[in-house]
Protein backbone atom coordinates (compact mmCIF):
# COMPACT_ATOMS: atom_id res chain seq x y z
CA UNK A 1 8.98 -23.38 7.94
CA UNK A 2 10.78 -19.81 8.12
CA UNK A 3 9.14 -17.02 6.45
CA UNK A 4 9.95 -13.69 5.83
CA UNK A 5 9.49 -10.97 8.20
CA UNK A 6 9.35 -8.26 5.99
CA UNK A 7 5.92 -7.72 4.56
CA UNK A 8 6.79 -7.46 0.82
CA UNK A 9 9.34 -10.32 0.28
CA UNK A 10 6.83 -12.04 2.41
CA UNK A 11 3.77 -10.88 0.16
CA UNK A 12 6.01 -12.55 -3.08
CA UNK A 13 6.74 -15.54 -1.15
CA UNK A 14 3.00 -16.40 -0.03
CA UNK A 15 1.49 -15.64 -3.29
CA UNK A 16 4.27 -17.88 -5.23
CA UNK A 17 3.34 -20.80 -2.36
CA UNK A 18 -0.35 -20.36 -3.47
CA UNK A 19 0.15 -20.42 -7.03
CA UNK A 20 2.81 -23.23 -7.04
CA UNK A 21 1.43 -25.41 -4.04
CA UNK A 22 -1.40 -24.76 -2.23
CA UNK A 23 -4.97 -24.88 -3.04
CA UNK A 24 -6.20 -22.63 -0.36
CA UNK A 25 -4.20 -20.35 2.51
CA UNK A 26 -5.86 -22.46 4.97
CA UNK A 27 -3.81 -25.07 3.05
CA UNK A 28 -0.63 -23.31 3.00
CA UNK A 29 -0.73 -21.85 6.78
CA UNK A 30 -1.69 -25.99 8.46
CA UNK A 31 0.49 -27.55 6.10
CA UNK A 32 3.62 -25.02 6.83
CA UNK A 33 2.24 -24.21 10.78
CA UNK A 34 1.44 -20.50 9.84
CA UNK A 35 -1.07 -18.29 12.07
CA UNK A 36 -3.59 -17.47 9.15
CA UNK A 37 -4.83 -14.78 11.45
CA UNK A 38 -1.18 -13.44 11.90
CA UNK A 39 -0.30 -13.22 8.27
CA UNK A 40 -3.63 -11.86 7.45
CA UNK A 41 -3.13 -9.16 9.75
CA UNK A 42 0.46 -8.57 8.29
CA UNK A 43 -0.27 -8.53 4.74
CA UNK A 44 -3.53 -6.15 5.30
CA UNK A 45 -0.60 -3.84 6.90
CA UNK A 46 0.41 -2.87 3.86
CA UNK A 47 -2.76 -3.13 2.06
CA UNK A 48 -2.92 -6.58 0.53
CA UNK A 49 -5.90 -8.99 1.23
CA UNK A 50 -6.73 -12.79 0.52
CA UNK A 51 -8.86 -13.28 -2.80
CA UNK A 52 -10.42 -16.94 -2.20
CA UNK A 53 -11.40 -16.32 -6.07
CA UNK A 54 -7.36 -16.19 -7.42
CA UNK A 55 -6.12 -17.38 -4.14
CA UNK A 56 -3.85 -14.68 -4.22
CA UNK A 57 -3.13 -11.63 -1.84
CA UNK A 58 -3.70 -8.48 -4.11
């Protein structure tokens, strides 16, 4: 799956994934062959971070 590069559009398009899809980011990342660590480390760049809790990046 292509995603984003850009850290915001990518930011909308994980969290719409998780709310629409995917029970979990380790979900969404094996079933679309996603580093988790990667787009951790890309969202944190502009301050957003997994919530397990909402399963959302906020």
């Amino acid at each position: 799956m292509n995603i984003p590069k850009d850290p915001v559009i990518l930011l909308s398009f994980i969290n719409t994934h998780l709310r629409d899809r995917y029970p979990s980011l380790e979900e969404l990342c094996k079933s679309c062959d996603i580093s988790m660590e990667e787009l951790i480390a890309s969202l944190a760049a502009i301050d957003y971070h997994y919530q397990p809790d909402k399963n959302q990046f906020l």
